[in-house]
Protein backbone atom coordinates (compact mmCIF):
# COMPACT_ATOMS: atom_id res chain seq x y z
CA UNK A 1 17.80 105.76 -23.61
CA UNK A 2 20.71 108.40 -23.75
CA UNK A 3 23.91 107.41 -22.02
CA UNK A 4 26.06 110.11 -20.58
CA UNK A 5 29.88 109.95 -18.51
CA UNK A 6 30.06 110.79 -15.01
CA UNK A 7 33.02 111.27 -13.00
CA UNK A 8 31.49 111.11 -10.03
CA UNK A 9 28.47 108.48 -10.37
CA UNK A 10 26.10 108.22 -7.06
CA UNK A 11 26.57 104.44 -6.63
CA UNK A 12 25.05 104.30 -2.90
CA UNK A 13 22.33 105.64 -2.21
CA UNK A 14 20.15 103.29 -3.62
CA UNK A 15 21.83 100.40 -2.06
CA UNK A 16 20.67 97.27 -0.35
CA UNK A 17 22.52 97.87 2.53
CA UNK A 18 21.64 101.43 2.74
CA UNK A 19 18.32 101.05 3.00
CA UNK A 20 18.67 97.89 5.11
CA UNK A 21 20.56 100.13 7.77
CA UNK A 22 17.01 102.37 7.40
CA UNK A 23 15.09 99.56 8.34
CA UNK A 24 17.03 98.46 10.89
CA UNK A 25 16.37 102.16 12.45
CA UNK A 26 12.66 102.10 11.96
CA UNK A 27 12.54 99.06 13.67
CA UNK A 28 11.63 96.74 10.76
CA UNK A 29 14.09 94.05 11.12
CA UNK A 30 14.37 91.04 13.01
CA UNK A 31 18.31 90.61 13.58
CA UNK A 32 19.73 86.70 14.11
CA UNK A 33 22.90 87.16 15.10
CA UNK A 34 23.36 83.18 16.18
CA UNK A 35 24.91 80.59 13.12
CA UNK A 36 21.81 79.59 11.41
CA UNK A 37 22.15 76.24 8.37
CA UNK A 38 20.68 76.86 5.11
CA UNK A 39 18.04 74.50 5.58
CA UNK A 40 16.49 76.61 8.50
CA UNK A 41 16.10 80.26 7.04
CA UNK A 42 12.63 79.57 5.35
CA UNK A 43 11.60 79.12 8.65
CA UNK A 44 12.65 82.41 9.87
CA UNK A 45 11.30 84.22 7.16
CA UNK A 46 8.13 82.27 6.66
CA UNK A 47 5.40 84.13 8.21
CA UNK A 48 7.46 87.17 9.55
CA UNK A 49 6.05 90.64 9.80
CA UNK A 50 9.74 92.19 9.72
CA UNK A 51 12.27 91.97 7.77
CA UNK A 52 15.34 89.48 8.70
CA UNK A 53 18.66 89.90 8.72
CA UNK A 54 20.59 86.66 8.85
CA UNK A 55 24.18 87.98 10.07
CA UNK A 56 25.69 84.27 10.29
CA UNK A 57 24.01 82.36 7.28
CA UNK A 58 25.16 78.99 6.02
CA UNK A 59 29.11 77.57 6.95
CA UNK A 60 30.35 80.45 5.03
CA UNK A 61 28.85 82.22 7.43
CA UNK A 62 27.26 85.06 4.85
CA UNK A 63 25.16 88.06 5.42
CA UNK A 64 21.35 87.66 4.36
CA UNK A 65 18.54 89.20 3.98
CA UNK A 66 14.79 88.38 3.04
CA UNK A 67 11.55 89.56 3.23
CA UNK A 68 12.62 92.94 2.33
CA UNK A 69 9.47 94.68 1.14
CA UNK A 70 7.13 92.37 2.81
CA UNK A 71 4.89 95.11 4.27
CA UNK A 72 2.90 98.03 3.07
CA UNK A 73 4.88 100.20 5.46
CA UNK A 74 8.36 99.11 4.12
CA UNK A 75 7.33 99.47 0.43
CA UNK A 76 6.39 103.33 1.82
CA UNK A 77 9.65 103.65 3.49
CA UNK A 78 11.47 102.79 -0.16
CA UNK A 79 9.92 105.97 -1.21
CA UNK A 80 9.72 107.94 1.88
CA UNK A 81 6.24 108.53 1.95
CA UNK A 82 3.21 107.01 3.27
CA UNK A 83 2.23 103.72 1.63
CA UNK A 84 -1.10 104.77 0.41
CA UNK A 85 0.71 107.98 -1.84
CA UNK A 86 3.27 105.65 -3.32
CA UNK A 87 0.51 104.39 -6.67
CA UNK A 88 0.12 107.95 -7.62
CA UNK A 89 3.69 108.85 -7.21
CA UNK A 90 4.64 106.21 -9.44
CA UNK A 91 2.38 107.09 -11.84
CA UNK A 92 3.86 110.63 -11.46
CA UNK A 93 7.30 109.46 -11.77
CA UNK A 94 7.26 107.40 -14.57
CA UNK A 95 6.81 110.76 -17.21
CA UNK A 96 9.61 112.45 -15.28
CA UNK A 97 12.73 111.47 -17.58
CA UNK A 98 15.97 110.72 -15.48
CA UNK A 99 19.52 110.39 -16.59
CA UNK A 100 21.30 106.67 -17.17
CA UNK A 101 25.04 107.56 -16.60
CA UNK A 102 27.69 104.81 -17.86
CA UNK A 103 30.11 104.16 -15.97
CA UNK A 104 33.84 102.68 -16.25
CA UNK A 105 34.24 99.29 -14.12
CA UNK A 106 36.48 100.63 -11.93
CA UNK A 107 34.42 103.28 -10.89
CA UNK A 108 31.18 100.45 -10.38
CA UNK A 109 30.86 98.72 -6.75
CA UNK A 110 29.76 96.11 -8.28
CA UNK A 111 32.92 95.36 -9.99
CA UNK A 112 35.30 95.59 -7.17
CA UNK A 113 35.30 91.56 -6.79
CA UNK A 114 35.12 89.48 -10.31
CA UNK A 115 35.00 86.05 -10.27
CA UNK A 116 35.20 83.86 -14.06
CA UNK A 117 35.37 80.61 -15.21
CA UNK A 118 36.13 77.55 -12.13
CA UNK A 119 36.07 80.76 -9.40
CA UNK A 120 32.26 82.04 -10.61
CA UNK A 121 30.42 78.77 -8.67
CA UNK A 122 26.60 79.37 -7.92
CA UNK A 123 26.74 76.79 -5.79
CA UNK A 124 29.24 79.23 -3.30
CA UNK A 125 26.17 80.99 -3.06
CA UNK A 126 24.20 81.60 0.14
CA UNK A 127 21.24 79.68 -1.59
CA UNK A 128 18.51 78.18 0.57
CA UNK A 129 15.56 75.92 0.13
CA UNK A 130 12.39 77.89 0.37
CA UNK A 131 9.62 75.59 0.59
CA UNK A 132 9.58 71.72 1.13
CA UNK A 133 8.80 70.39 -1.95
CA UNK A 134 10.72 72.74 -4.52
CA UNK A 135 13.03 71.43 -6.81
CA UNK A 136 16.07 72.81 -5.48
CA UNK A 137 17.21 75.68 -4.02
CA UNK A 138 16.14 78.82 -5.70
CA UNK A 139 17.45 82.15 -6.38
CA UNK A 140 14.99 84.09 -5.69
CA UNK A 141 15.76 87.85 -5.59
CA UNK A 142 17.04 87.73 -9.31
CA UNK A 143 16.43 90.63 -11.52
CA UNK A 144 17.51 89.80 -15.20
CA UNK A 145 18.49 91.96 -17.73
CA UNK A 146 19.27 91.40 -21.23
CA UNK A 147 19.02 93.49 -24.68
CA UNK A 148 16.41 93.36 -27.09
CA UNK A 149 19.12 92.91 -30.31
CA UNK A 150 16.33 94.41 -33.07
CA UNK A 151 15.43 97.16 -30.68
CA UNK A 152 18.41 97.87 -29.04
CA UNK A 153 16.53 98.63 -25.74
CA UNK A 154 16.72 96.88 -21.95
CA UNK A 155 14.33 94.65 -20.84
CA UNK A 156 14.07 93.28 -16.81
CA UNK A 157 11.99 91.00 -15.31
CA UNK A 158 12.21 88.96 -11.85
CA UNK A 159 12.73 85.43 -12.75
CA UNK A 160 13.25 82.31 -10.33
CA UNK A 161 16.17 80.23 -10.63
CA UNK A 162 16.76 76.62 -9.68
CA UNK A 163 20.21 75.73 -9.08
CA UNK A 164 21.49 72.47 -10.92
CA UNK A 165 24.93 73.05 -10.37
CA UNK A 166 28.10 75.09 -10.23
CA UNK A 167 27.38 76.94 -13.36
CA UNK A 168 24.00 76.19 -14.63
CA UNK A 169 20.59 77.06 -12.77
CA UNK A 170 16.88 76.43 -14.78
CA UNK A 171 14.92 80.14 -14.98
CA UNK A 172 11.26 80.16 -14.73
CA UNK A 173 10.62 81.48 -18.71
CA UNK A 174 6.86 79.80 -19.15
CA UNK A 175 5.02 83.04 -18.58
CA UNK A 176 4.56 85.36 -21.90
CA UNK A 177 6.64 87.66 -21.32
CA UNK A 178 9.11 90.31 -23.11
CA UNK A 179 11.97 88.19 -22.33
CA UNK A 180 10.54 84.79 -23.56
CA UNK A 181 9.99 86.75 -26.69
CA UNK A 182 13.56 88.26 -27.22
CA UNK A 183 14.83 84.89 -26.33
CA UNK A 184 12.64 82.59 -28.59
CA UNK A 185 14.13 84.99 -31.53
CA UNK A 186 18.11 84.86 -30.24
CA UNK A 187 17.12 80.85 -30.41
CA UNK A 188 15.49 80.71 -34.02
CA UNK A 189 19.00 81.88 -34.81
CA UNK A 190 20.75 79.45 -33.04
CA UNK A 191 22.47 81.54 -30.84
CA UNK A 192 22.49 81.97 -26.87
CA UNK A 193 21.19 85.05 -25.53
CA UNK A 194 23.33 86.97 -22.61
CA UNK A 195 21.42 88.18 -19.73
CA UNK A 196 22.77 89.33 -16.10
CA UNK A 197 20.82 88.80 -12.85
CA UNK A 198 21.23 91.33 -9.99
CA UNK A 199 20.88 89.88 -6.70
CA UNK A 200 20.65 92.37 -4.31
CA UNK A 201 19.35 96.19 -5.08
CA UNK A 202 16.91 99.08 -4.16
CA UNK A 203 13.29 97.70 -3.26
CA UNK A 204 12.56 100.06 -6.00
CA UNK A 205 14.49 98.24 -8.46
CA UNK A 206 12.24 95.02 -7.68
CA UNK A 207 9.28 97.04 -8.23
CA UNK A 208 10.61 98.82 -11.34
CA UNK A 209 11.44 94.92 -13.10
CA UNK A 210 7.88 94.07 -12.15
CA UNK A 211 6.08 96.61 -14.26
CA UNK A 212 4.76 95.73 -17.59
CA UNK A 213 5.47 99.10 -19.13
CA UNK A 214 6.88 99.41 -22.92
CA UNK A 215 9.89 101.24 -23.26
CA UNK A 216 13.69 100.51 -21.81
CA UNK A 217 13.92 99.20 -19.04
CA UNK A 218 16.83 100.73 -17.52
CA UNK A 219 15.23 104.18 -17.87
CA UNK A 220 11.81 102.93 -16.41
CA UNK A 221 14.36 101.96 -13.41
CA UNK A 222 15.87 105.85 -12.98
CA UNK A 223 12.42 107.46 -13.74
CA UNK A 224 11.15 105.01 -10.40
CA UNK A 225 13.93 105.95 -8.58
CA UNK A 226 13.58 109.91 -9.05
CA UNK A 227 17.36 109.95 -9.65
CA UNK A 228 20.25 109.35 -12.39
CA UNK A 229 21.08 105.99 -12.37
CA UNK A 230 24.66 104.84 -12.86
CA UNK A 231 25.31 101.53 -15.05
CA UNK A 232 28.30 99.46 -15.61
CA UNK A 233 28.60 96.85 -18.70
CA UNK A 234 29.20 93.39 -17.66
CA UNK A 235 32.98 92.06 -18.13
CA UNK A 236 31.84 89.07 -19.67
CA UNK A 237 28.62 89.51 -21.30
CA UNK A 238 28.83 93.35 -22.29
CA UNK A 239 24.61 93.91 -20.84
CA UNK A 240 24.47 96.79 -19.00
CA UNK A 241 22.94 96.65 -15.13
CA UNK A 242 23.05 99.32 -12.21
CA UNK A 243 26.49 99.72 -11.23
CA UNK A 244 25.41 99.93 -7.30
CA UNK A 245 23.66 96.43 -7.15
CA UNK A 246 25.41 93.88 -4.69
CA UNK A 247 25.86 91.11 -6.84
CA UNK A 248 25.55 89.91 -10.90
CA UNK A 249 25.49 87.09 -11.97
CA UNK A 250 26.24 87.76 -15.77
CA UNK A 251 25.74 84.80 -18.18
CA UNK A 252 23.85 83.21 -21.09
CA UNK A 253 20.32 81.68 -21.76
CA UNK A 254 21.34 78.68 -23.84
CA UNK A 255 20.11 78.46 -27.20
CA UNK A 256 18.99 74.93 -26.56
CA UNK A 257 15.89 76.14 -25.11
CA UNK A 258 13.28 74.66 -23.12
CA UNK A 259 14.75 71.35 -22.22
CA UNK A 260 15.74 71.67 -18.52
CA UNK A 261 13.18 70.35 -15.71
CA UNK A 262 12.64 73.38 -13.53
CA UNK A 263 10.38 73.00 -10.82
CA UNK A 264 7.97 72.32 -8.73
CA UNK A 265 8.14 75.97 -6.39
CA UNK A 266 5.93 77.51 -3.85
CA UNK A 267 3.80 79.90 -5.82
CA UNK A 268 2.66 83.58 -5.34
CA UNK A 269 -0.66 82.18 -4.81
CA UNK A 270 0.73 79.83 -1.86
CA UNK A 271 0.30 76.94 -3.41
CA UNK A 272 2.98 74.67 -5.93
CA UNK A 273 3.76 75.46 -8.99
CA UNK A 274 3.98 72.02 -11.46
CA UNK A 275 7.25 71.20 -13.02
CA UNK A 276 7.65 72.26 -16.41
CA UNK A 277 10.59 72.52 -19.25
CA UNK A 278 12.45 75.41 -19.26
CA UNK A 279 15.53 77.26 -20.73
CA UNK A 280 19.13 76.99 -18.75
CA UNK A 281 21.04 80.12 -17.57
CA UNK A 282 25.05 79.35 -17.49
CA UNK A 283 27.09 81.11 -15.39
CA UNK A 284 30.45 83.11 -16.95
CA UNK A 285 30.98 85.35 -14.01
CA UNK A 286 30.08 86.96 -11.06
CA UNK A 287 30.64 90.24 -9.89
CA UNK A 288 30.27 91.75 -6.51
CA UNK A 289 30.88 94.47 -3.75
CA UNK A 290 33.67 93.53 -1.30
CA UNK A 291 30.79 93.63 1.63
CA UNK A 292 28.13 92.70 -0.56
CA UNK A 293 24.64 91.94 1.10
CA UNK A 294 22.93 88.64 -0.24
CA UNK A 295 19.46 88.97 -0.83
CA UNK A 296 16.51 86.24 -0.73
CA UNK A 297 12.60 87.02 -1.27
CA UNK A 298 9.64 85.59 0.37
CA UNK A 299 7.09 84.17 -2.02
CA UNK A 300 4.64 81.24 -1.08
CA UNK A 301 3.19 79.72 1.71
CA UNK A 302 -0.15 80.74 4.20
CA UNK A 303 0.63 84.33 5.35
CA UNK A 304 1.10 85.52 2.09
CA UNK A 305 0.35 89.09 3.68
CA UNK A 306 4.06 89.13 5.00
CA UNK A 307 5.76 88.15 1.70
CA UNK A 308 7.66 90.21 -0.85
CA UNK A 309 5.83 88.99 -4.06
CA UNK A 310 2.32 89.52 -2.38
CA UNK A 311 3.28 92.78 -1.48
CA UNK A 312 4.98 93.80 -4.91
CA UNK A 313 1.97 93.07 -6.37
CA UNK A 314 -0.27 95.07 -4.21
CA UNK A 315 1.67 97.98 -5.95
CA UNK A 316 1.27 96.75 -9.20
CA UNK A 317 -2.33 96.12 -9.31
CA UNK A 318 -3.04 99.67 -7.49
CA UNK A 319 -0.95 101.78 -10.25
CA UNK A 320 -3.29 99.96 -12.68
CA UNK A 321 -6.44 100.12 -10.49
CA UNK A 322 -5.71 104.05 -10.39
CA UNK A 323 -5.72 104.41 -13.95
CA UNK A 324 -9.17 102.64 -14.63
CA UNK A 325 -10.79 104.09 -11.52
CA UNK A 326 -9.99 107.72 -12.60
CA UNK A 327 -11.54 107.18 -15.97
CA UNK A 328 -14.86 105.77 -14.19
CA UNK A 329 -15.77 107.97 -10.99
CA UNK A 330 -15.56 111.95 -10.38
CA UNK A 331 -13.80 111.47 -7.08
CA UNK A 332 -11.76 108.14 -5.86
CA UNK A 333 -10.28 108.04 -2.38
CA UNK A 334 -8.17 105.08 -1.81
CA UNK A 335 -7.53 101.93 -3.45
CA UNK A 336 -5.85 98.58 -1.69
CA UNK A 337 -5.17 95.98 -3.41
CA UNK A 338 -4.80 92.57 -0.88
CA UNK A 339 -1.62 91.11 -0.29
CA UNK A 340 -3.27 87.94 1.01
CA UNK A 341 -4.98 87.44 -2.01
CA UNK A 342 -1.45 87.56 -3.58
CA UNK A 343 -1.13 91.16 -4.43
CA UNK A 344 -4.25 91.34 -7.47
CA UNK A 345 -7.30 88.98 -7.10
CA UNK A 346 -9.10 91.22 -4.14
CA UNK A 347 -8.97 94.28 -4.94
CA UNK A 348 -10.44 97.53 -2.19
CA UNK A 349 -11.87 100.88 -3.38
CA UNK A 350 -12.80 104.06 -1.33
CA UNK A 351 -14.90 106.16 -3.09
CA UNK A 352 -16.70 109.84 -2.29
CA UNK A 353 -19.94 109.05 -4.31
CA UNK A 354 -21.14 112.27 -5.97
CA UNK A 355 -23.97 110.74 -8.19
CA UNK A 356 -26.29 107.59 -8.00
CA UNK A 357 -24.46 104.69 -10.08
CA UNK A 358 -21.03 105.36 -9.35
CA UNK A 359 -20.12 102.54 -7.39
CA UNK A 360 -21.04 100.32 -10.09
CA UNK A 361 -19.31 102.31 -12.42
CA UNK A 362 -16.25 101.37 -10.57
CA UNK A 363 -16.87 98.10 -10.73
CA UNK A 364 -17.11 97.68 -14.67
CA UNK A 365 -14.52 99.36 -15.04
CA UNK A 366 -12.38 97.76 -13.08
CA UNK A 367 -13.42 94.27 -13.71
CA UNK A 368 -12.66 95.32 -17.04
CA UNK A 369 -9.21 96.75 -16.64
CA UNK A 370 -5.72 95.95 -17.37
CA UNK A 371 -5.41 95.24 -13.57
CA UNK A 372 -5.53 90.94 -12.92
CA UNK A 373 -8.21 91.42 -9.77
CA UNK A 374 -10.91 89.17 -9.64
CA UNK A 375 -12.90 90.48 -6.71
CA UNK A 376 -13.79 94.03 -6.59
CA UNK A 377 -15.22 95.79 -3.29
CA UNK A 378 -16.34 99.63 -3.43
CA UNK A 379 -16.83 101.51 -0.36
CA UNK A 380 -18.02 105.01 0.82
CA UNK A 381 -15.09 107.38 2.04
CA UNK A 382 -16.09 106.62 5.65
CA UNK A 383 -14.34 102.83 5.82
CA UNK A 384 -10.39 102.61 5.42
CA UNK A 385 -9.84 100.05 3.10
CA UNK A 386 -6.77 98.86 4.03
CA UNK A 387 -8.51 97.76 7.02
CA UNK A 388 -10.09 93.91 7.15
CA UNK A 389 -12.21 94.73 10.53
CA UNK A 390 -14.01 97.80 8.72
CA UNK A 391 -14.15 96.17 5.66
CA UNK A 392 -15.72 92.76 6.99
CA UNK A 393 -18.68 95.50 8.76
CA UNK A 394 -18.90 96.98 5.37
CA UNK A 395 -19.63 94.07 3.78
CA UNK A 396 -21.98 92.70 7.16
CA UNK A 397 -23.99 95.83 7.24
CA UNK A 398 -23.96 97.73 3.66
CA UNK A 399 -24.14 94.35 1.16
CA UNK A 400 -27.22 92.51 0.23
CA UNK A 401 -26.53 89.78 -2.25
CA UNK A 402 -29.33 90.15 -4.53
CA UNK A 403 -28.59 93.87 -4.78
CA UNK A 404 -25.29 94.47 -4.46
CA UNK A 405 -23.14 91.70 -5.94
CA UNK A 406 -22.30 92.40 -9.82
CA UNK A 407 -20.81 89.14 -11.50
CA UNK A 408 -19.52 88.39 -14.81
CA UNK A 409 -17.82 85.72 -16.83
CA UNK A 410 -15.59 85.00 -19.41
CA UNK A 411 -12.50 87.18 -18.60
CA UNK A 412 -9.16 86.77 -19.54
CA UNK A 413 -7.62 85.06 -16.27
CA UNK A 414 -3.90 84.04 -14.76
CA UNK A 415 -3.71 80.38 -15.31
CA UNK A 416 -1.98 79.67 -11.92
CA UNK A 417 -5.00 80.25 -10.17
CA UNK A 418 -6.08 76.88 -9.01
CA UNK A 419 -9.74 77.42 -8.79
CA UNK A 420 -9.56 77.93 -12.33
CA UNK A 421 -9.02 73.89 -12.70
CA UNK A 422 -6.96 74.53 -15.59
CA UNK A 423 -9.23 77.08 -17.76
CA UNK A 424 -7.71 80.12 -19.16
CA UNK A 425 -10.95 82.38 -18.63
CA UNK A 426 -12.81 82.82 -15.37
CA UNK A 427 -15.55 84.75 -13.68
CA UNK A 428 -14.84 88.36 -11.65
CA UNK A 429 -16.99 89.82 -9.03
CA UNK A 430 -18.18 92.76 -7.73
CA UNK A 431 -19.45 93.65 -4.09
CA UNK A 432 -20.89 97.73 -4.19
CA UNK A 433 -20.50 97.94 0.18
CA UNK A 434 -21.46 101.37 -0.64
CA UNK A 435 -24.50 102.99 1.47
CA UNK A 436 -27.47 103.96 -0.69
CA UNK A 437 -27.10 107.13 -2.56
CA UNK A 438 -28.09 110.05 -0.44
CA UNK A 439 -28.89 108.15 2.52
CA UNK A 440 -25.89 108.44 4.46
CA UNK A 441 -27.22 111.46 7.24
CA UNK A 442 -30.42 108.94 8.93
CA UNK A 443 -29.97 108.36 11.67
CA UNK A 444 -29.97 104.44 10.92
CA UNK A 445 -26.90 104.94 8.37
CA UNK A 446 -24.95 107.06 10.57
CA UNK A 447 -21.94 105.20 11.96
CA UNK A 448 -21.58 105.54 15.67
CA UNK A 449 -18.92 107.64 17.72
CA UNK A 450 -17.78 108.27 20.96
CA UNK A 451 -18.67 111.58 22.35
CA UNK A 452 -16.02 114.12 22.15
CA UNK A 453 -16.23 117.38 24.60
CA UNK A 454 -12.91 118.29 24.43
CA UNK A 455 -13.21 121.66 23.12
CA UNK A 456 -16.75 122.38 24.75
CA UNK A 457 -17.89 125.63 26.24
CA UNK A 458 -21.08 126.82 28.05
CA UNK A 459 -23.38 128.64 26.40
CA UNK A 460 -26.42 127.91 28.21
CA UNK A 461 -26.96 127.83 32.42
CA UNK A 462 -29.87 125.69 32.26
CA UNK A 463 -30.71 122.75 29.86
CA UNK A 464 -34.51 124.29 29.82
CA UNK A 465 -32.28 127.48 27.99
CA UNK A 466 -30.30 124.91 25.82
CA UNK A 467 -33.64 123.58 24.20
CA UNK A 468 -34.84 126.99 23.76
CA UNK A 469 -32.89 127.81 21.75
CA UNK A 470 -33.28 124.30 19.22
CA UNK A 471 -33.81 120.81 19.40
CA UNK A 472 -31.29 118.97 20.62
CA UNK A 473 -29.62 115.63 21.50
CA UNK A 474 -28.42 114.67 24.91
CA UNK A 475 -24.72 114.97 23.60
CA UNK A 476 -25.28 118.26 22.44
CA UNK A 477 -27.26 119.38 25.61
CA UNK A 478 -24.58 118.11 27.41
CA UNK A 479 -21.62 120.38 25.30
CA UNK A 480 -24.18 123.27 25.45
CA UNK A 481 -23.85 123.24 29.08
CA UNK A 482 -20.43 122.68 29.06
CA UNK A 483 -20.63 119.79 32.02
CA UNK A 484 -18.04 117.06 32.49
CA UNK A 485 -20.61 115.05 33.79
CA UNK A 486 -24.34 114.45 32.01
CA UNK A 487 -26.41 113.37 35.28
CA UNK A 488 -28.01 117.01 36.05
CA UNK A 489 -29.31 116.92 32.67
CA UNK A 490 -31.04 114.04 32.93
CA UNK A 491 -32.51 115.09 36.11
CA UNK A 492 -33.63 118.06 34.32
CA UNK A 493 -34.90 116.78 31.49
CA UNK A 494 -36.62 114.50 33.77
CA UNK A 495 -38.25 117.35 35.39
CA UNK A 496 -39.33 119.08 32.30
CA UNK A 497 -41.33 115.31 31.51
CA UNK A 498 -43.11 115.62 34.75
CA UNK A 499 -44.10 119.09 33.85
CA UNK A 500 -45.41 117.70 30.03
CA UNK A 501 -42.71 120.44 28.45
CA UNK A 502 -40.76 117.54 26.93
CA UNK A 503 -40.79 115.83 23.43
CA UNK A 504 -38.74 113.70 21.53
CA UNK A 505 -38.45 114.28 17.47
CA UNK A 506 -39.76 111.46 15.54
CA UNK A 507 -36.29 110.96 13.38
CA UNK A 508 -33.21 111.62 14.98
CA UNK A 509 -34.44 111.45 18.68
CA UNK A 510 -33.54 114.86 19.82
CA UNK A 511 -35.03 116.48 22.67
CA UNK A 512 -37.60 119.63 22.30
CA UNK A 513 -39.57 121.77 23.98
CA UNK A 514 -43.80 121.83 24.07
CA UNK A 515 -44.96 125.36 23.43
């Protein structure tokens, strides 16, 4: 990562409230403009298909918003294109280099309000309680970043953090991870390890912390966003984060290590996650915008469709899903992974099949992949997979289970799945919906349509001339004749019966002429 000076840094445009302001235009926002406790946002956000905007939250009366990119159409409107192009154009944007500009703290939005020592108090914090039985209340939108000291480069990650009081929260550090690694070295030495959370940014920036790419961090973050991203070094910490967040919480993991009690939380999965030791994060400052917008995520519960992690993990399995599909088939059409199935265990694939086999070649190879899903169903270009209705006929009127179902065992699995029962390997499955090879034009296979005669002329004046000149169905006698209506040709086909001049082909039904 190359750092370069900027006089004039581009500090908004990938801002919260920026793109909050776009939402609120498209329509994707539910507004409460009424006082609303702490206690009662998780109700307002649990379940909801927009985004909310809490204008009034808490006695301090703060501005917050959840459920950000808890849609497929919002996490297309962070990149302003259509959902189902954003995979590829990640994949495109990650080799595209971008500048990191530093910048001085006066010059970083983030700076313009510092608050250290008795003043920096997470407990000031809009925090809420997200699900009933969680530990406390959780941070939630929390991007960390901290250096790697023997490699010098950035790592990020989204971490939860429990508060346990004005200075000191427990962060969720039990998952391998590049962080739990840097940190279990700062440790050995005895040392703490400083680390700043953002809360509030870009929904790219949530995506971008997600990824498990090598490589700094930081640049991964301008290479997402397509732009030159500005960074400011903290004032009490020295770890640089985007200068244009709306709040950072800078800090220390304390070399103590896993000793605090974090937990239980509501899940990805939508169900609890068990208590379990864990390092503690302690507060030195915080840093903000003047106006700065508070951000909360949505994570758990039963409509997991309308939650940010589900749907940050949609994208996360598809960039991987892209990668192993390409490798196995000549010609893949669409891929969806399932936000109700948490963002990775069901995963969807449209495919235009050019040999016999290929649908099962998808499935090996993505069963096998670096993707997490656990249920794999290929499709013919015909069904859109991001829809459950076609996909549900798909699997009515294309499957047969002693055909079509592939499954295997003994693959590396996410322990948090409860149906696991605690095993760290599990069993993956694959459904080929696909219609046989070849077979798609019978008549039996072909998927029906309404009639459209929209751009129909005559070409015949009689429906005796129309079948002179070819076999044909009724539709097609019907456009031939150019008619709005279709009862005169039954009443002439009718006529041609009585007079034995009328057949019917054996496959497809269409109407001939004898002799």
């Amino acid at each position: 990562m190359a750092l370069r000076l900027s006089p004039k840094p581009d500090v908004e445009t990938f801002r919260l409230r920026g793109f909050a302001e776009r939402l609120i235009e498209a329509g994707e926002v539910e507004l409460i403009d009424q006082p609303v406790p702490l206690t009662e946002m998780a109700g307002y956000l649990d379940g909801n298909e927009k985004a909310v905007l809490f204008q009034s939250a808490g006695p301090e009366s703060a501005e917050v918003i959840g459920n950000v990119l808890g849609s497929r159409s919002r996490i297309g409107l962070a990149f302003g294109m259509d959902r189902a192009q954003v995979p590829e154009e990640i994949n495109r944007r990650i080799s595209v280099e971008q500048p990191i500009v530093k910048i001085n703290s006066a010059d970083a939005p983030v700076h313009q309000v510092v608050l250290e020592n008795e003043e920096a108090d997470l407990t000031a914090l809009p925090v809420h309680l997200q699900h009933e039985m969680d530990g406390g209340p959780y941070l939630s939108a929390s991007i960390d970043y901290a250096h790697d000291p023997d490699t010098g480069l950035i790592n990020s990650g989204i971490r939860r953090m429990m508060l346990r009081g004005r200075q000191h929260a427990g962060v969720d550090l039990t998952a391998p991870s590049d962080l739990q690694s840097i940190f279990r070295k700062v440790q050995a030495g005895g040392e703490s390890l400083p680390v700043s959370y953002v809360v509030g940014c870009h929904p790219i920036d949530l995506l971008s912390a997600s990824m498990r790419l090598s490589g700094d961090e930081l640049q991964l973050l301008a290479n997402l966003r397509g732009a030159p991203l500005s960074v400011v070094k903290g004032v009490t910490n020295g770890v640089l984060v985007p200068a244009d967040a709306e709040m950072v919480l800078e800090g220390y993991l304390d070399p103590a290590g896993y000793v605090d009690a974090e937990g239980p939380f509501g899940e990805f999965l939508g169900y609890y996650g068990v208590m379990r030791p864990n390092p503690i994060f302690r507060l030195s400052a915080i840093t903000k915008r003047r106006d700065a917008l508070f951000q909360t995520v949505t994570i758990s519960g039963k409509t997991l469709t309308n939650t940010d992690t589900a749907n940050i993990g949609t994208i996360l399995t598809e960039v991987a899903v892209w990668d192993a599909i390409k490798t196995a088939v000549r010609e893949p059409v669409a891929v969806c992974a399932t936000a109700s199935s948490g963002g990775l265990f069901n995963t969807r694939i449209a495919i235009r099949q050019r040999v016999p086999g290929e649908a099962r070649n998808a499935i090996s190879a993505l069963l096998g992949s670096l993707a997490d899903t656990k249920n794999v169903f290929i499709v013919d270009d015909d069904v859109d997979v991001t829809s459950d209705t076609q996909m549900d006929w798909a699997l009515a009127t294309r499957f047969q289970p002693d055909r079509d179902l592939v499954i295997q065992d003994g693959f590396r699995a996410i322990p948090i799945d409860p149906s696991l029962e605690g095993s760290r390997i599990g069993a993956k499955a694959g459904f080929d919906l696909t219609q046989p090879f070849g077979k798609r034009d019978r008549v039996e296979m072909t998927v029906s349509v309404p009639p459209n005669f929209t751009n129909s002329l005559a070409r015949f004046q009689t429906t005796e001339d129309a079948l002179a000149d070819g076999a044909k169905s009724f539709g097609e006698i019907v456009a031939a004749l150019g008619t709005d209506d279709g009862r005169e040709v039954v009443r002439a086909l009718d006529e041609l019966r009585n007079k034995d001049r009328l057949s019917r082909q054996d496959e497809d039904g269409r109407y001939i002429l004898n002799g």
